[in-house]
Protein backbone atom coordinates (compact mmCIF):
# COMPACT_ATOMS: atom_id res chain seq x y z
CA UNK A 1 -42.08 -119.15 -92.32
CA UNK A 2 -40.02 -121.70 -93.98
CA UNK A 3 -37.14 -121.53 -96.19
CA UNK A 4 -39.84 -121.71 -98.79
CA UNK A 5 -41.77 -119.06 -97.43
CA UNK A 6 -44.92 -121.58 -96.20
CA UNK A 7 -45.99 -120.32 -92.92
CA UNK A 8 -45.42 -122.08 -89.77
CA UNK A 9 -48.46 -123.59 -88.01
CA UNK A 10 -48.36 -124.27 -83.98
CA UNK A 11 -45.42 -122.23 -83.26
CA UNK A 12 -44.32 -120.05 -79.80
CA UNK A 13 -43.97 -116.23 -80.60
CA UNK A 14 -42.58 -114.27 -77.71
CA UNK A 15 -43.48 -110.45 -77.67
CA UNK A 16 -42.15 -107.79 -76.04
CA UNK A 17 -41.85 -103.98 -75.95
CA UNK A 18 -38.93 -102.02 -75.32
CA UNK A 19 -40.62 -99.07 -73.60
CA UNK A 20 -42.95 -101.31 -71.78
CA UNK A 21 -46.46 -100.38 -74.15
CA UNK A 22 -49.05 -102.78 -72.75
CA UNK A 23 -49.46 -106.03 -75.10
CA UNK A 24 -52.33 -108.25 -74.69
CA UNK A 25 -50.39 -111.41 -74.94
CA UNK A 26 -46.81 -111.34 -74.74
CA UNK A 27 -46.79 -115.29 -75.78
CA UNK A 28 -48.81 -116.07 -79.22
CA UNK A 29 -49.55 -119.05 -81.57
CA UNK A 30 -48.96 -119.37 -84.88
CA UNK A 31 -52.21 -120.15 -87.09
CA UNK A 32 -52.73 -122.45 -90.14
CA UNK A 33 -51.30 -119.75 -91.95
CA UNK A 34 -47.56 -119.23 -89.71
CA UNK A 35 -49.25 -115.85 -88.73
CA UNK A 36 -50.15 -114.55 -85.20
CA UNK A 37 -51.64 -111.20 -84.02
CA UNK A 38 -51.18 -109.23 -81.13
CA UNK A 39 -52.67 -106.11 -79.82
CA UNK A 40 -50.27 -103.11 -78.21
CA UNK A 41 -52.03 -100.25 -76.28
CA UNK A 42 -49.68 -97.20 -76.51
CA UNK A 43 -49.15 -96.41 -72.52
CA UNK A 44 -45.58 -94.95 -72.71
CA UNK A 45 -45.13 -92.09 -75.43
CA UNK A 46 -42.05 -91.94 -77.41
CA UNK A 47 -40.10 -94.69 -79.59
CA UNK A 48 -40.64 -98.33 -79.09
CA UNK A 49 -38.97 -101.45 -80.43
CA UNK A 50 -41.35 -104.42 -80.05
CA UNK A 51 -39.26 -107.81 -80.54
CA UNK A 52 -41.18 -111.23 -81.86
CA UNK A 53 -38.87 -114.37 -81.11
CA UNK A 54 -39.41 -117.84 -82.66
CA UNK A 55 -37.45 -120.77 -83.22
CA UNK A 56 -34.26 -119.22 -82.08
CA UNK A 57 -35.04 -116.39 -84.71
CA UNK A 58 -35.52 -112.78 -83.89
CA UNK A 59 -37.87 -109.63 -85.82
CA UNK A 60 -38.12 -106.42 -84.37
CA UNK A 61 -40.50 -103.47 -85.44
CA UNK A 62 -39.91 -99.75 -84.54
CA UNK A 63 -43.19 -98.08 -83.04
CA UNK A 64 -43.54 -94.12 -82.63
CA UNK A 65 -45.86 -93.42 -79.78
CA UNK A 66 -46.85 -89.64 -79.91
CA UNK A 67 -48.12 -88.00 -76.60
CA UNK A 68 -50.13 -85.77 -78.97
CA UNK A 69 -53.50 -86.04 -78.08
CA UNK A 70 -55.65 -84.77 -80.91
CA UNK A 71 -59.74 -86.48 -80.75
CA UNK A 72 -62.67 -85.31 -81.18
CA UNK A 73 -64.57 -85.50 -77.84
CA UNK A 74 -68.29 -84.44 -79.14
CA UNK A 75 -70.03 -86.09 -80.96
CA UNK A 76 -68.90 -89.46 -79.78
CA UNK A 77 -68.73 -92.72 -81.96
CA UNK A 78 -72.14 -93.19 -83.23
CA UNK A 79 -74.26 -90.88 -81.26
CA UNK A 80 -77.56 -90.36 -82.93
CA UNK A 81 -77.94 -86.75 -83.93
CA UNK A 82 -81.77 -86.02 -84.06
CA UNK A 83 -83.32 -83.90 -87.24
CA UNK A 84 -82.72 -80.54 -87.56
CA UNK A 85 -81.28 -80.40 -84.40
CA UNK A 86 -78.19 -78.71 -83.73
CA UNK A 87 -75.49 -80.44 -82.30
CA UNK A 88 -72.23 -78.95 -81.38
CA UNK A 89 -68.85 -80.97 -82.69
CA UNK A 90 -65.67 -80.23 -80.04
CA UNK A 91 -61.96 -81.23 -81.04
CA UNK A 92 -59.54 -80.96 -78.27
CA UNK A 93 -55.94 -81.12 -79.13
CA UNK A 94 -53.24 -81.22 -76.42
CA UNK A 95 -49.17 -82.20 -76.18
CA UNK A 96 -48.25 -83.88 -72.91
CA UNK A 97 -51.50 -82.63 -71.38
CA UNK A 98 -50.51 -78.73 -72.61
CA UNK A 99 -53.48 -77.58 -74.54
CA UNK A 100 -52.61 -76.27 -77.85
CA UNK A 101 -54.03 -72.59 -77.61
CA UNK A 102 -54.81 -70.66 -81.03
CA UNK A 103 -54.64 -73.43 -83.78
CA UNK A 104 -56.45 -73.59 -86.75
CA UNK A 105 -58.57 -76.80 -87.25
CA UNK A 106 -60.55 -77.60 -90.08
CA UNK A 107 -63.60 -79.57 -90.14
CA UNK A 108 -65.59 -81.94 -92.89
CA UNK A 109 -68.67 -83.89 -92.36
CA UNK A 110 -70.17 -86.49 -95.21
CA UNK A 111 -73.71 -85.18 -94.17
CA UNK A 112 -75.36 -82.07 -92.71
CA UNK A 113 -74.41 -78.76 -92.81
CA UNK A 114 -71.37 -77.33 -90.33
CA UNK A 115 -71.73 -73.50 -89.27
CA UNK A 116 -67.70 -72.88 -89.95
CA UNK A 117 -65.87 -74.94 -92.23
CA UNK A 118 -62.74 -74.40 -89.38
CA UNK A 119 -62.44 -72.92 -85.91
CA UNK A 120 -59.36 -71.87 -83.63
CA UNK A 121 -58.57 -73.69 -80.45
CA UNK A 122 -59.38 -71.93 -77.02
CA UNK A 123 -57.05 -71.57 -74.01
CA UNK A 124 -58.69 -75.34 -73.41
CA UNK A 125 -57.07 -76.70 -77.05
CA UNK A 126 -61.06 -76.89 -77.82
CA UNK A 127 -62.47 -75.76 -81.42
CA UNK A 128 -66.03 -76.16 -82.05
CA UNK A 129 -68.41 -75.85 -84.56
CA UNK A 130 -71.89 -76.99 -85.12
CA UNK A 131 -73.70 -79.52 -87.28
CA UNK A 132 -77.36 -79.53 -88.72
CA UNK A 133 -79.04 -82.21 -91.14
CA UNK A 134 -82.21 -82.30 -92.63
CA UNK A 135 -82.01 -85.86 -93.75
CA UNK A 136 -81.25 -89.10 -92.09
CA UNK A 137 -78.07 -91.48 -92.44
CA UNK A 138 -74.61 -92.19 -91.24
CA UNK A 139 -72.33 -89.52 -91.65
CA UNK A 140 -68.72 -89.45 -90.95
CA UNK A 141 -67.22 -86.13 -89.24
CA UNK A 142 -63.41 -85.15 -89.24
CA UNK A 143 -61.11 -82.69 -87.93
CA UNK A 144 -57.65 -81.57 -88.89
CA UNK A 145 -54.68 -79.72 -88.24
CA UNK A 146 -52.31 -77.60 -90.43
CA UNK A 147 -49.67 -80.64 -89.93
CA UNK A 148 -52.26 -82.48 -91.59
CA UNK A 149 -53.06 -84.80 -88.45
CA UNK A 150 -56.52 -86.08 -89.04
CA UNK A 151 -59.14 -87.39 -86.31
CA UNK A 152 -62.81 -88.91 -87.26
CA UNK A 153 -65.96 -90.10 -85.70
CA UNK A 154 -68.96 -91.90 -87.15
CA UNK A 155 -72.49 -90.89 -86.28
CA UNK A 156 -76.02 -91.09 -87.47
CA UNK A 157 -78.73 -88.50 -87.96
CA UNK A 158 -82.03 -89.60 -87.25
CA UNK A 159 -86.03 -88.88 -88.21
CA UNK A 160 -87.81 -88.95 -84.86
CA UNK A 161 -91.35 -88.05 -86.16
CA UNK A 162 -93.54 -90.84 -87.69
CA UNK A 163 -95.74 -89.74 -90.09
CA UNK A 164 -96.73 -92.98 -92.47
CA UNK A 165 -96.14 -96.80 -92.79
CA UNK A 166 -96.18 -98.98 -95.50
CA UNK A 167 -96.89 -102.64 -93.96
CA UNK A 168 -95.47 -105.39 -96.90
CA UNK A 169 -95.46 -109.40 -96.45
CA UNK A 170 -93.17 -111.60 -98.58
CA UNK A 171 -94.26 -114.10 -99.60
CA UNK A 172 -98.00 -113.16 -99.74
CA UNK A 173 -98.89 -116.52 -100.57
CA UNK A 174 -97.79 -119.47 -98.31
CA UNK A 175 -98.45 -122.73 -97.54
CA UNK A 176 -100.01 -124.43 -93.98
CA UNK A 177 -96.99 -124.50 -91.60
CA UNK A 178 -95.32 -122.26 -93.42
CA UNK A 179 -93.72 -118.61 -92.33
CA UNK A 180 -93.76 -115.10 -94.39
CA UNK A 181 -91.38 -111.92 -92.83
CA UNK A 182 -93.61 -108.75 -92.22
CA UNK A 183 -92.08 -106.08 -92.66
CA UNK A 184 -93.20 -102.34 -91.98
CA UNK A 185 -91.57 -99.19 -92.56
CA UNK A 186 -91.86 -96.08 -91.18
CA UNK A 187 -91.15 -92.92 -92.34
CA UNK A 188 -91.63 -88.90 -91.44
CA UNK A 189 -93.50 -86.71 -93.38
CA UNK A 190 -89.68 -85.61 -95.59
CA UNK A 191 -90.02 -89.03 -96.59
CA UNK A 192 -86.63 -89.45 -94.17
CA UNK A 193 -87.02 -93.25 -92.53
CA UNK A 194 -87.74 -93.44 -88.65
CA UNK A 195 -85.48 -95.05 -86.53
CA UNK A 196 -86.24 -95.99 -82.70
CA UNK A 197 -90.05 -96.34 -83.48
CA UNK A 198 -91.85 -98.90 -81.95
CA UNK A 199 -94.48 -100.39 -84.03
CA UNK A 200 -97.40 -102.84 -82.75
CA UNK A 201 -98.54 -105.86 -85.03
CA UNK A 202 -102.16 -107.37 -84.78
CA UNK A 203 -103.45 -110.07 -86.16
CA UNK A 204 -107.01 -111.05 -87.81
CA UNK A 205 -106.79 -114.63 -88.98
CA UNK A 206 -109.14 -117.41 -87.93
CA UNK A 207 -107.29 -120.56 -89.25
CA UNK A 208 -104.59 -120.42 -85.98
CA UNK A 209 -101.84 -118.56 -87.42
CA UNK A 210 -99.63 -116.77 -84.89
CA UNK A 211 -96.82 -113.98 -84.67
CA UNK A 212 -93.49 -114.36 -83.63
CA UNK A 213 -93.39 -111.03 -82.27
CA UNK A 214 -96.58 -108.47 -81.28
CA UNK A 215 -94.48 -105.16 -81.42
CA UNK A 216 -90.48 -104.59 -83.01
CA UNK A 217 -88.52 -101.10 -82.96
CA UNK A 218 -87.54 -100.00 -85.83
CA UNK A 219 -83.72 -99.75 -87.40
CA UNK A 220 -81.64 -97.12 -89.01
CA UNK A 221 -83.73 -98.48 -92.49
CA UNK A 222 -87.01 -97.19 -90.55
CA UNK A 223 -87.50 -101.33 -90.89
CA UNK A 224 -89.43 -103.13 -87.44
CA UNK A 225 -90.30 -106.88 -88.42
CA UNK A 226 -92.26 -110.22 -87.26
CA UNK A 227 -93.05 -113.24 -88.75
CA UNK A 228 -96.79 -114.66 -89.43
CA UNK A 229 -96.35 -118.82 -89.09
CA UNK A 230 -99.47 -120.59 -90.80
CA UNK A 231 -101.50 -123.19 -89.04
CA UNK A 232 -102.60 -126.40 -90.80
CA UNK A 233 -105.83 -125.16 -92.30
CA UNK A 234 -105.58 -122.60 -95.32
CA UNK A 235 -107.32 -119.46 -95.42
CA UNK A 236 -109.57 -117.57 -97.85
CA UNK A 237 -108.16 -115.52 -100.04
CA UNK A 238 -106.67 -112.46 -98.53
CA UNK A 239 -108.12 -114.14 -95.35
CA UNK A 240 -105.08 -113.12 -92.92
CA UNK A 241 -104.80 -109.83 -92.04
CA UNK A 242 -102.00 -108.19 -90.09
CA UNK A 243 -101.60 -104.15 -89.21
CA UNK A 244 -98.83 -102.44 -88.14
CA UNK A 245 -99.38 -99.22 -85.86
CA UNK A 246 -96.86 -97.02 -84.93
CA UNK A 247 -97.43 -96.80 -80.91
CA UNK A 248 -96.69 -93.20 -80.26
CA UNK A 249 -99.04 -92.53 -82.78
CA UNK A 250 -102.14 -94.83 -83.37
CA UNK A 251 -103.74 -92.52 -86.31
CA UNK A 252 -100.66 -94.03 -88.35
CA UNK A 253 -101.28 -97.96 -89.43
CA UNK A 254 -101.35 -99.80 -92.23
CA UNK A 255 -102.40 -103.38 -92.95
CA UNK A 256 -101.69 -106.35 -95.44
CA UNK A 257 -103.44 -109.24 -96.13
CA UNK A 258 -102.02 -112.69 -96.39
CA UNK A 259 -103.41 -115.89 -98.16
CA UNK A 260 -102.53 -119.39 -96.80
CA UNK A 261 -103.48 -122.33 -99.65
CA UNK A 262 -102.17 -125.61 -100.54
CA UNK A 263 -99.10 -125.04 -102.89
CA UNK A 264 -99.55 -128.16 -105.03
CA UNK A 265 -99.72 -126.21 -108.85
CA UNK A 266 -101.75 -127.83 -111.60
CA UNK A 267 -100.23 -127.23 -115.16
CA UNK A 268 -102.55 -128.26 -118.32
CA UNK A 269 -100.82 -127.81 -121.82
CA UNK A 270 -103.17 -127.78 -124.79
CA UNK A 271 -103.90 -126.96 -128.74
CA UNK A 272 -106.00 -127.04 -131.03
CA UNK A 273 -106.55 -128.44 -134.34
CA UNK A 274 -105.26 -125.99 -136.45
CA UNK A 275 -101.92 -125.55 -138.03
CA UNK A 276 -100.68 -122.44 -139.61
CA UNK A 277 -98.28 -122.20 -142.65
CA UNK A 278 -96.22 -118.64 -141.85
CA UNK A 279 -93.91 -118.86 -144.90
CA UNK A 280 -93.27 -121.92 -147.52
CA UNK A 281 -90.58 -123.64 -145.15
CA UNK A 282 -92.22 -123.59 -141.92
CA UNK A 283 -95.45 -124.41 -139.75
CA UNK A 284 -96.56 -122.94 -137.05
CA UNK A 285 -98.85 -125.10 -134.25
CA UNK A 286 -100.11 -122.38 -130.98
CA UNK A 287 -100.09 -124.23 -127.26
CA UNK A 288 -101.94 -122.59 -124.67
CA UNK A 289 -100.20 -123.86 -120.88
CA UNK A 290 -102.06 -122.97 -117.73
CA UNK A 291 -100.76 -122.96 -114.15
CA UNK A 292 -103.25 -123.10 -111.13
CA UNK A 293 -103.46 -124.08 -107.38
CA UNK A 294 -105.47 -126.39 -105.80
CA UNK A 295 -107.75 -123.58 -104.42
């Protein structure tokens, strides 16, 4: 920055690290803002000094890189945990590759249900404990020590049994040439949305319409979507049907029907002859507006 404090743009920033930590760029580039980022990967434990140098100036920042290895190796980032399905949660905690035998760790999880709320390390530096969830979501699992370090993993329970869909179009109405989203969800019979189902979309509609897609898997929102484009000719009403099955499970389907008309409204304002006297300083004349299409 400037003597004013305005950040430098377009400026050299040598990097280095004392106790050679890998950086991915040990020459950088200020942007718009004077500001430029670097990532260090801690290789070499113990204390580090890494060193920025621009313009004949000089900043240093201490870094403290622990050889204390403390992670939770099962679950891993975002594994999908399936419905009431146990699934067993491992923290290993080790100091320059020692294991840390006999430790206390306590665990937490945002959803489901653990079988210890804390566990003691084995000769390995392992505690485990197990996890259970009835209901589906993200859920965010942590481990810590008595010194308070603290190690978490994001993953997501999941409803593997379809049992209904709800099939839903928006907009119902739409013009020639123009697209509606169909969306179906599926769900299991908790009401918990499916994720990882694959549902099939057909198609009865004899003005030309198409789909973008004839099957979609559904998302962690139990969501699996296409898109219905109109031809040029309109429909009758309700004319355009499309059904969504759930493949692993044909029995389970729904449908919704779609209407394709001109969009061109009609709006007719009238009254009559008639005008009403509510109170001695005011009058009172009723309009009746109606808004059609050209169907």
């Amino acid at each position: 920055a400037d003597s004013s404090g305005i950040g430098i743009a377009g400026q050299t920033v040598d990097v280095s690290s004392s106790n050679g930590n890998t950086l991915a760029a040990t020459s950088l580039t200020t942007d718009n803002g004077g500001q430029a980022q670097v990532d260090v990967t801690a290789s070499a434990p113990g204390l580090d000094t890494l060193t920025a140098t621009a313009l004949g100036l000089t900043a240093t920042q201490d870094l403290n890189v622990s050889d204390d290895s403390f992670s939770l190796t099962a679950p891993l980032a975002d594994d999908e945990i399936v419905l009431n399905t146990v699934a067993q949660i491992d923290l290993t905690w080790t100091i320059s590759g020692v294991p840390q035998a006999g430790q206390t760790i306590s665990f937490g999880a945002t959803r489901g249900t653990l079988s210890a709320l804390s566990a003691v390390t084995n000769a390995a530096g392992i505690a485990t404990v197990t996890i259970i969830s009835t209901n589906a979501g993200p859920a965010v699992i942590t481990a810590t020590n008595a010194a308070g370090t603290t190690t978490a993993v994001q993953v997501e329970f999941v409803a593997d049994t379809p049992n209904s869909i709800d099939v839903q179009a928006n907009p119902f109405t739409l013009g020639p040439g123009e697209q509606s989203a169909i969306t179906a969800v599926v769900r299991d019979a908790a009401n918990n949305l499916v994720k990882n189902a694959v549902v099939l979309f057909d198609l009865q509609d004899v003005t030309g319409g198409q789909l973008s897609v004839p099957s979609a898997v559904t998302d962690s929102q139990g969501r699996a979507q296409t898109f219905y484009t109109a031809s040029s000719t309109t429909s009758a009403n309700g004319g355009v049907v499309i059904t969504g099955t759930v493949q692993s499970n044909p029995l389970i389907n729904n449908s919704v029907a779609l209407t394709v008309a001109k969009r061109e409204l009609f709006i007719s304002i009238g009254t009559g002859n008639s005008i009403f006297e509510p109170n001695t300083a005011q009058y009172r004349v009723e309009f009746a507006i109606q808004v059609s299409d050209s169907q």
